[in-house]
N, C-alpha and C. Protein backbone atom coordinates (compact mmCIF):
# COMPACT_ATOMS: atom_id res chain seq x y z
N UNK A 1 4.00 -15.02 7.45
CA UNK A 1 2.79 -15.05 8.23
C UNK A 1 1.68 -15.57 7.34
N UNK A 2 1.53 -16.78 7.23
CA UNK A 2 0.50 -17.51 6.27
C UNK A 2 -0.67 -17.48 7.28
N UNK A 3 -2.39 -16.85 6.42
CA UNK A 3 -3.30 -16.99 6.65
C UNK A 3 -4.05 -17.81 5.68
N UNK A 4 -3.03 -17.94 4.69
CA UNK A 4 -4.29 -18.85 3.86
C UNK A 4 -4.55 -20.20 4.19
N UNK A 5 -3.88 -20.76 5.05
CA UNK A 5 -3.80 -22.25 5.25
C UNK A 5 -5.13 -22.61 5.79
N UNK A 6 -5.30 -24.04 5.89
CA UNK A 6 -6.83 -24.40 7.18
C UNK A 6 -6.61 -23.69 8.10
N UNK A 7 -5.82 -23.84 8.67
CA UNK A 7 -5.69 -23.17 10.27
C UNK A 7 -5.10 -21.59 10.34
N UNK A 8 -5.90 -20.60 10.02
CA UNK A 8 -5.37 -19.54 10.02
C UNK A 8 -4.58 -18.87 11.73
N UNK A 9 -3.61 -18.23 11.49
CA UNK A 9 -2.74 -18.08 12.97
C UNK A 9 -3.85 -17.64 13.76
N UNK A 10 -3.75 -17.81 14.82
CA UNK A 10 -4.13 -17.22 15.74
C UNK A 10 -4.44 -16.02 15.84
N UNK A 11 -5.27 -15.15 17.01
CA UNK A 11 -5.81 -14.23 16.95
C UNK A 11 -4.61 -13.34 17.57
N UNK A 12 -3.87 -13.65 18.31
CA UNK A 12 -2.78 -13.10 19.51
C UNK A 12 -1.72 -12.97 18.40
N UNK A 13 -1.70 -14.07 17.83
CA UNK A 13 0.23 -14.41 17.01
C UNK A 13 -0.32 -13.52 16.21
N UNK A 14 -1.47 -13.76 15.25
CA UNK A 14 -1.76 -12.73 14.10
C UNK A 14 -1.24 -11.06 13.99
N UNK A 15 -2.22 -10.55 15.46
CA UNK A 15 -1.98 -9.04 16.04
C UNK A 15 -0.78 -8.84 15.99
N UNK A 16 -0.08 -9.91 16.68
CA UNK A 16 1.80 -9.36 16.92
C UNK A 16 2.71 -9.87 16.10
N UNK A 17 2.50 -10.00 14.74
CA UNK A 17 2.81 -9.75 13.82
C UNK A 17 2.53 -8.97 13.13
N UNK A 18 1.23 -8.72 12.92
CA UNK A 18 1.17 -7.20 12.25
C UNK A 18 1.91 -6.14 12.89
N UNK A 19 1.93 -6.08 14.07
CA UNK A 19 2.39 -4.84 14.75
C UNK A 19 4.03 -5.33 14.34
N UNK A 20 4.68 -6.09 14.42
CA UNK A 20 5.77 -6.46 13.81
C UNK A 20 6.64 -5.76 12.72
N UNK A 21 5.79 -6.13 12.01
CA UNK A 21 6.02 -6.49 10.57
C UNK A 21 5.36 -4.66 10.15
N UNK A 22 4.58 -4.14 10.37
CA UNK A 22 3.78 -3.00 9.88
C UNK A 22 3.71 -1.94 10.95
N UNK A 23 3.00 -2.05 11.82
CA UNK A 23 3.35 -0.79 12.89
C UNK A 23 2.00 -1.67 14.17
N UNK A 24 1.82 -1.00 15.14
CA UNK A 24 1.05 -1.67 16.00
C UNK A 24 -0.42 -1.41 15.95
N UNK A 25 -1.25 -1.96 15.91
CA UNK A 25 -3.15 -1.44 15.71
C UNK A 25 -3.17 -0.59 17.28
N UNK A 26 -3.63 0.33 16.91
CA UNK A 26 -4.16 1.30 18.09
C UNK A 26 -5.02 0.32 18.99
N UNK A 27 -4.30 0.99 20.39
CA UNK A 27 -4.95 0.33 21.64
C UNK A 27 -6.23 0.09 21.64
N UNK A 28 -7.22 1.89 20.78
CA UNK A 28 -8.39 2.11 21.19
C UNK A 28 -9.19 0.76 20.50
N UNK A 29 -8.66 -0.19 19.44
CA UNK A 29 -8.98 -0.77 18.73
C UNK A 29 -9.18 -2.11 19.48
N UNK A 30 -7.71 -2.42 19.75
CA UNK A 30 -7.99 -3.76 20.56
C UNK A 30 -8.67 -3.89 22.20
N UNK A 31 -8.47 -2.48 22.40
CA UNK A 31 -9.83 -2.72 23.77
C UNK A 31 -10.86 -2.78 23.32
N UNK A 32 -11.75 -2.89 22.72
CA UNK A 32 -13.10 -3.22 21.57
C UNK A 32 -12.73 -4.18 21.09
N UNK A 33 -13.61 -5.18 21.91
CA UNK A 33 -13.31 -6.86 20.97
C UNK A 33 -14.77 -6.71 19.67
N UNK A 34 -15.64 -5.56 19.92
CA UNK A 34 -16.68 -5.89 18.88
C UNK A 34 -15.89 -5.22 17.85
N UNK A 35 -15.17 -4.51 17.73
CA UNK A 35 -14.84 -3.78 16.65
C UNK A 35 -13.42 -4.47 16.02
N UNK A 36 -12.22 -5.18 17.13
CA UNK A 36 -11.43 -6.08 16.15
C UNK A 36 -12.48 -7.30 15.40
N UNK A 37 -13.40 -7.49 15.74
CA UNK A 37 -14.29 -8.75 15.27
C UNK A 37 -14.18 -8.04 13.86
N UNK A 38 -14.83 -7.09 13.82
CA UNK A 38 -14.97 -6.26 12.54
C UNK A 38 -13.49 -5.76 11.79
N UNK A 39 -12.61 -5.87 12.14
CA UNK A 39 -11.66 -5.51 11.17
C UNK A 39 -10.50 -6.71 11.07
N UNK A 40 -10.52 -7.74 12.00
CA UNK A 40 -10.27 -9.15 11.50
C UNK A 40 -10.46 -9.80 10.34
N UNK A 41 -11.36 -10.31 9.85
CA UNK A 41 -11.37 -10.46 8.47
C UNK A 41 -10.93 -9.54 7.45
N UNK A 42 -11.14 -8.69 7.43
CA UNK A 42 -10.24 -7.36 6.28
C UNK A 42 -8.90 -7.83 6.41
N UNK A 43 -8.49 -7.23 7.50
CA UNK A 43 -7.02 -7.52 7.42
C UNK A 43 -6.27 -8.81 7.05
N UNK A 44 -6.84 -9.89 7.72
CA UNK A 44 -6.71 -11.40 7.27
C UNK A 44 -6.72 -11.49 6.03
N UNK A 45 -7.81 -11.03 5.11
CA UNK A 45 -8.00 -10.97 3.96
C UNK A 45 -6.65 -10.36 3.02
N UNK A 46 -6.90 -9.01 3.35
CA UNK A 46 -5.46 -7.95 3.24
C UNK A 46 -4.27 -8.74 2.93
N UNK A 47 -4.10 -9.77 3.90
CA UNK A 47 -2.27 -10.18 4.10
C UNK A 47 -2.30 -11.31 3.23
N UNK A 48 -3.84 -11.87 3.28
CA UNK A 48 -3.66 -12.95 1.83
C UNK A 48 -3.43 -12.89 0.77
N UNK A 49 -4.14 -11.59 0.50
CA UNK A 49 -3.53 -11.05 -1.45
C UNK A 49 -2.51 -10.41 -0.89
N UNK A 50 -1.92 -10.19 -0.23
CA UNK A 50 -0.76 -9.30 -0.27
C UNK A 50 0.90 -10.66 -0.63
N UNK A 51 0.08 -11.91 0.62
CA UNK A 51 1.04 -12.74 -0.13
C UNK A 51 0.95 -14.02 -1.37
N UNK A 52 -0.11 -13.87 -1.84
CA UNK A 52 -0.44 -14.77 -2.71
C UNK A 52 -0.09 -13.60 -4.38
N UNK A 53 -0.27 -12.57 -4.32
CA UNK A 53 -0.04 -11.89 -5.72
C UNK A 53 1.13 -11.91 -5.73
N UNK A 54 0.95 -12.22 -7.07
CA UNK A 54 1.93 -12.00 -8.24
C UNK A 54 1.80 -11.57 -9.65
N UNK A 55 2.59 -10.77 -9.75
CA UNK A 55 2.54 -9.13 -10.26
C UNK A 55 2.80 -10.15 -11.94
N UNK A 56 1.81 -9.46 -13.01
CA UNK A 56 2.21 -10.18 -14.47
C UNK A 56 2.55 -9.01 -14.71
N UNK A 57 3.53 -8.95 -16.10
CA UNK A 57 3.64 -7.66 -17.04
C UNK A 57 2.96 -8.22 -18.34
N UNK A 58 2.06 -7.54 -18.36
CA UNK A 58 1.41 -7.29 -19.33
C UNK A 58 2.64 -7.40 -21.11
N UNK A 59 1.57 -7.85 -22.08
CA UNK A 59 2.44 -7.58 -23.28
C UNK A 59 3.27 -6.40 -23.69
N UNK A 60 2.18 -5.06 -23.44
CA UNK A 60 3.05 -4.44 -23.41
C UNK A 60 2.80 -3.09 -22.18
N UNK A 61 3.71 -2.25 -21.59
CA UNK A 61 3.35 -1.28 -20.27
C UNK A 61 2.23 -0.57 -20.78
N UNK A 62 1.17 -0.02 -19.64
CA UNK A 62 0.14 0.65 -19.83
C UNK A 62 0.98 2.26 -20.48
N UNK A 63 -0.12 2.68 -21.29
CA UNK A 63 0.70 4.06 -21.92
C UNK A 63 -0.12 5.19 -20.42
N UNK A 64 -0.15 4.57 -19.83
CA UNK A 64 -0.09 5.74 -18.60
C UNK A 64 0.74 6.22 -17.63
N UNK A 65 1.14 7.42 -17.04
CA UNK A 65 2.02 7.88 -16.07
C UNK A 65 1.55 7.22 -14.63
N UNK A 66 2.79 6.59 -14.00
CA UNK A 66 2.72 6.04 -12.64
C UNK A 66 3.53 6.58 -11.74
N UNK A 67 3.16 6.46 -10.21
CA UNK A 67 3.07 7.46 -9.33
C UNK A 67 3.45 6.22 -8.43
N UNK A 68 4.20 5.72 -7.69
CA UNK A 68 4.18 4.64 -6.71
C UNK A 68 5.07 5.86 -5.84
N UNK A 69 3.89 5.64 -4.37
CA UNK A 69 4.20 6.69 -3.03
C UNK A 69 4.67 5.28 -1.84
N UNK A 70 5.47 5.93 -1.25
CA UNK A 70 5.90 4.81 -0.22
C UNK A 70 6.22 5.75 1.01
N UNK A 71 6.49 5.46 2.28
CA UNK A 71 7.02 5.69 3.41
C UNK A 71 8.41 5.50 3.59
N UNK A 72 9.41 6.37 3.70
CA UNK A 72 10.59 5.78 3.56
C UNK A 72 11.40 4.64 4.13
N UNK A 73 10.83 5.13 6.06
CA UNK A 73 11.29 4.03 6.97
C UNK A 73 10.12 2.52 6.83
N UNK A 74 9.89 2.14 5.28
CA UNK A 74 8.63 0.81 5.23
C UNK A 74 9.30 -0.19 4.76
N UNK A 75 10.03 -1.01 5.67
CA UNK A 75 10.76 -1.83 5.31
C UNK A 75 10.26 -3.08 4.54
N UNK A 76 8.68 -3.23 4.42
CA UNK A 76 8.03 -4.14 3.56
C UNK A 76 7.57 -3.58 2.52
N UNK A 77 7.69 -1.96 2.07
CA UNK A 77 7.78 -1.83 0.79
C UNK A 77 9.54 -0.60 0.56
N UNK A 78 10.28 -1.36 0.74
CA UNK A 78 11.25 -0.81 0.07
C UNK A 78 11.67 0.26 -0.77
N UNK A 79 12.63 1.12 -1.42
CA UNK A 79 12.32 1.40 -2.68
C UNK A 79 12.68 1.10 -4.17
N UNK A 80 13.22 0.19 -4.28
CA UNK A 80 13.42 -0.81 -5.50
C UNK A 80 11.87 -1.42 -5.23
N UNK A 81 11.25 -1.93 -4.28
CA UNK A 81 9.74 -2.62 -4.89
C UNK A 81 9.32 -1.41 -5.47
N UNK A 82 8.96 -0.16 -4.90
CA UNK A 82 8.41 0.91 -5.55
C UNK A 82 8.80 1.16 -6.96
N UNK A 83 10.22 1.21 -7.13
CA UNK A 83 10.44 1.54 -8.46
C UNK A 83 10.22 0.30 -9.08
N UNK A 84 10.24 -0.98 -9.41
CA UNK A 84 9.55 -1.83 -9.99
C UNK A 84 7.68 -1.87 -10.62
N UNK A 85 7.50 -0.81 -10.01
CA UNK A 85 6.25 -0.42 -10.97
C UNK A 85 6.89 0.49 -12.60
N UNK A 86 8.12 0.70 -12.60
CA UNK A 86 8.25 1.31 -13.56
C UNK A 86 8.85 0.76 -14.96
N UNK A 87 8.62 -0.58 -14.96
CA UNK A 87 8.08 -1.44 -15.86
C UNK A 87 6.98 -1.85 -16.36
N UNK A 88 5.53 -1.07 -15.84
CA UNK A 88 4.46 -1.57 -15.94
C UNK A 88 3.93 -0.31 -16.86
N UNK A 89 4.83 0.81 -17.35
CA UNK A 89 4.45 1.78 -18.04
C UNK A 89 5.40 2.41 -18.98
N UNK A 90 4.85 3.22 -20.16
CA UNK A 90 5.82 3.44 -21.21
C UNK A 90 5.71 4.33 -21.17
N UNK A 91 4.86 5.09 -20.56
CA UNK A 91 4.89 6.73 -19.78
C UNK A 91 5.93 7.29 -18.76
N UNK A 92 5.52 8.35 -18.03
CA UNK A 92 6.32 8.22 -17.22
C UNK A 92 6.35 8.04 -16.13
N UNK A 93 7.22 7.50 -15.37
CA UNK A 93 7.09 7.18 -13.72
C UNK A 93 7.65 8.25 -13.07
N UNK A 94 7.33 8.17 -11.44
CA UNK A 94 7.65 9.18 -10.56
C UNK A 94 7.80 8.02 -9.16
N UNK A 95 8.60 7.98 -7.98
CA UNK A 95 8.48 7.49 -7.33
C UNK A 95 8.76 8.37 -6.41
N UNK A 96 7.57 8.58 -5.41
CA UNK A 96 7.80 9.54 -4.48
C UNK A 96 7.57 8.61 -2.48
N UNK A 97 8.71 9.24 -2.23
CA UNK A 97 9.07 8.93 -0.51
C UNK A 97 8.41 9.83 0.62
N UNK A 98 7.88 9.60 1.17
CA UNK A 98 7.66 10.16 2.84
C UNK A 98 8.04 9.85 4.09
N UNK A 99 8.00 10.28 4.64
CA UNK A 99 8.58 10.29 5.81
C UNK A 99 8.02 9.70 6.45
N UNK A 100 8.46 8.64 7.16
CA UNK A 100 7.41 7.65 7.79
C UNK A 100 7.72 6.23 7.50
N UNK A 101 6.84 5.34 7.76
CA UNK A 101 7.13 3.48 7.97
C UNK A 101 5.68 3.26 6.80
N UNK A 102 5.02 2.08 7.45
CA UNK A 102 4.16 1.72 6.32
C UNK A 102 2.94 1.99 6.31
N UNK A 103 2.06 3.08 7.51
CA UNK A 103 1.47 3.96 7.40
C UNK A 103 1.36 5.63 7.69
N UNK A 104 2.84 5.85 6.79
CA UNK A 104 3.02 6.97 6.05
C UNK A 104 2.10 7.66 5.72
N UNK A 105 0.86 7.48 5.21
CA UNK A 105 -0.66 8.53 4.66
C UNK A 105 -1.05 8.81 5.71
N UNK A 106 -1.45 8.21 7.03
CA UNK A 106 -2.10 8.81 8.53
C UNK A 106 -1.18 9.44 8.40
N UNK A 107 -0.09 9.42 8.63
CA UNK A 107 1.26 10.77 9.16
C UNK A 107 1.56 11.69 8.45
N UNK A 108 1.53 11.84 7.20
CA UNK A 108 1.50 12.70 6.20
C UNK A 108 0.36 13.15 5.32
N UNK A 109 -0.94 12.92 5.98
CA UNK A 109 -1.89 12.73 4.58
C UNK A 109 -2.36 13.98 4.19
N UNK A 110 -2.19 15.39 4.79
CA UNK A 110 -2.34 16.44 3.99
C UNK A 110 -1.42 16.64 2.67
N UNK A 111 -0.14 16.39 3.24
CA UNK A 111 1.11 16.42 1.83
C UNK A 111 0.63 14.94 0.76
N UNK A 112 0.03 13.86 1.29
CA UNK A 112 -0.37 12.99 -0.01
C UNK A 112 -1.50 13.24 -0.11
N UNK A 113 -2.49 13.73 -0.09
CA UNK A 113 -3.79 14.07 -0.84
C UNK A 113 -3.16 15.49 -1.89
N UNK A 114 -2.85 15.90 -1.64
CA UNK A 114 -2.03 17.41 -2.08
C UNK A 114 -1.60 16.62 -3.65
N UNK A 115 -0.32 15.77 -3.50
CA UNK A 115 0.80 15.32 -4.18
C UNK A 115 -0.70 14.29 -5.12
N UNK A 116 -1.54 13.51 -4.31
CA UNK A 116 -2.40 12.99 -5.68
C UNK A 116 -3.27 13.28 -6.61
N UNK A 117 -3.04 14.63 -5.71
CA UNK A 117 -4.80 15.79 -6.52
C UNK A 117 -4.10 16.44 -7.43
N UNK A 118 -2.41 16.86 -7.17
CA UNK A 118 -1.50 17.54 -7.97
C UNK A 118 -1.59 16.15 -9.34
N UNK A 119 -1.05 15.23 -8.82
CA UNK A 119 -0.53 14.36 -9.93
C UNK A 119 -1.84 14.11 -11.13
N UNK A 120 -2.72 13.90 -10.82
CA UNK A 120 -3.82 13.41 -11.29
C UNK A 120 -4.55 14.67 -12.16
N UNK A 121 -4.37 15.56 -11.78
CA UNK A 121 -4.76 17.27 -12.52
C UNK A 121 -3.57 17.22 -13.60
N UNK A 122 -2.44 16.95 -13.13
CA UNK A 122 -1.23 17.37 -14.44
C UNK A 122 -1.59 16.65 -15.49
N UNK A 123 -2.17 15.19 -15.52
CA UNK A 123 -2.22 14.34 -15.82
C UNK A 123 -3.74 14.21 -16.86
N UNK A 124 -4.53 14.93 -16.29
CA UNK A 124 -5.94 15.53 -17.12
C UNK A 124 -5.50 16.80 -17.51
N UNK A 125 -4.68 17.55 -17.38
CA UNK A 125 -4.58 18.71 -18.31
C UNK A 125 -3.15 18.13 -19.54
N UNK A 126 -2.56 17.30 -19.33
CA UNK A 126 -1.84 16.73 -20.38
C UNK A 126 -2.68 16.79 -21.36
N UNK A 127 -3.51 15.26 -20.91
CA UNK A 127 -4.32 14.74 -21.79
C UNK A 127 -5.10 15.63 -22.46
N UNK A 128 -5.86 16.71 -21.84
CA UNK A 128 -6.76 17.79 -22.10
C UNK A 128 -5.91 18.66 -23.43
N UNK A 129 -4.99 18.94 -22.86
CA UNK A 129 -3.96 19.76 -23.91
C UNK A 129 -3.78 18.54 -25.70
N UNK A 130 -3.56 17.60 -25.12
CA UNK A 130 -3.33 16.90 -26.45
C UNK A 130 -4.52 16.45 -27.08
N UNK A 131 -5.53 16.68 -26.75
CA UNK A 131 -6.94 16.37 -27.37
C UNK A 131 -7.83 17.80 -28.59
């Protein structure tokens, strides 16, 4: 689904591919043409770095602990892409699954705010402890 070209897709083909490919934009959304006006460009934007990056490894992995969270049923992030962050660190990795497609955080987001407030505390009292 190329948006970067001159002619970015269409407004119709665009929508039904996202819903495709990711899950479908809420009705309440697309009955409000002032408000897809407003989240059209984001998303357009969104799918451009999403397909134009490409991931460098650094000389050498960050000495920090990584956390890559995914949805299990997200068939555009897999979990081999997930665990492929665990080259980007000489710390340690964790790759954690939820239940769910590729917006997994609306459906679960009490258990991932939980799991990042957990991770991120272990992670300052490490550091805290070794200082």
């Amino acid at each position: 689904m190329s948006t970067t070209g001159a002619t970015p897709l269409a407004i119709s083909t665009f929508l039904q591919e996202i819903s495709r490919r990711y899950a479908p934009i809420p009705r309440e959304i697309l009955a409000e043409p002032s408000l897809l006006d407003l989240l059209l460009p984001a998303l357009r934007a969104d799918i451009r770095a999403l397909e134009s990056y490409q991931p460098q490894l650094h000389d050498a992995p960050l000495p920090i602990p990584i956390t890559a969270m995914g949805g299990d049923a997200d068939d555009s992030a897999p979990a081999r892409h997930l665990d492929a962050w665990r080259d980007f660190t000489s710390a340690s990795f964790r790759r954690q699954s939820y239940p769910g497609g590729h917006f997994y955080v609306e459906e679960r987001r009490p258990a991932v705010i939980a799991d990042v407030v957990a991770t991120i505390r272990a992670f300052l009292d490490a550091r805290d402890a070794a200082a």
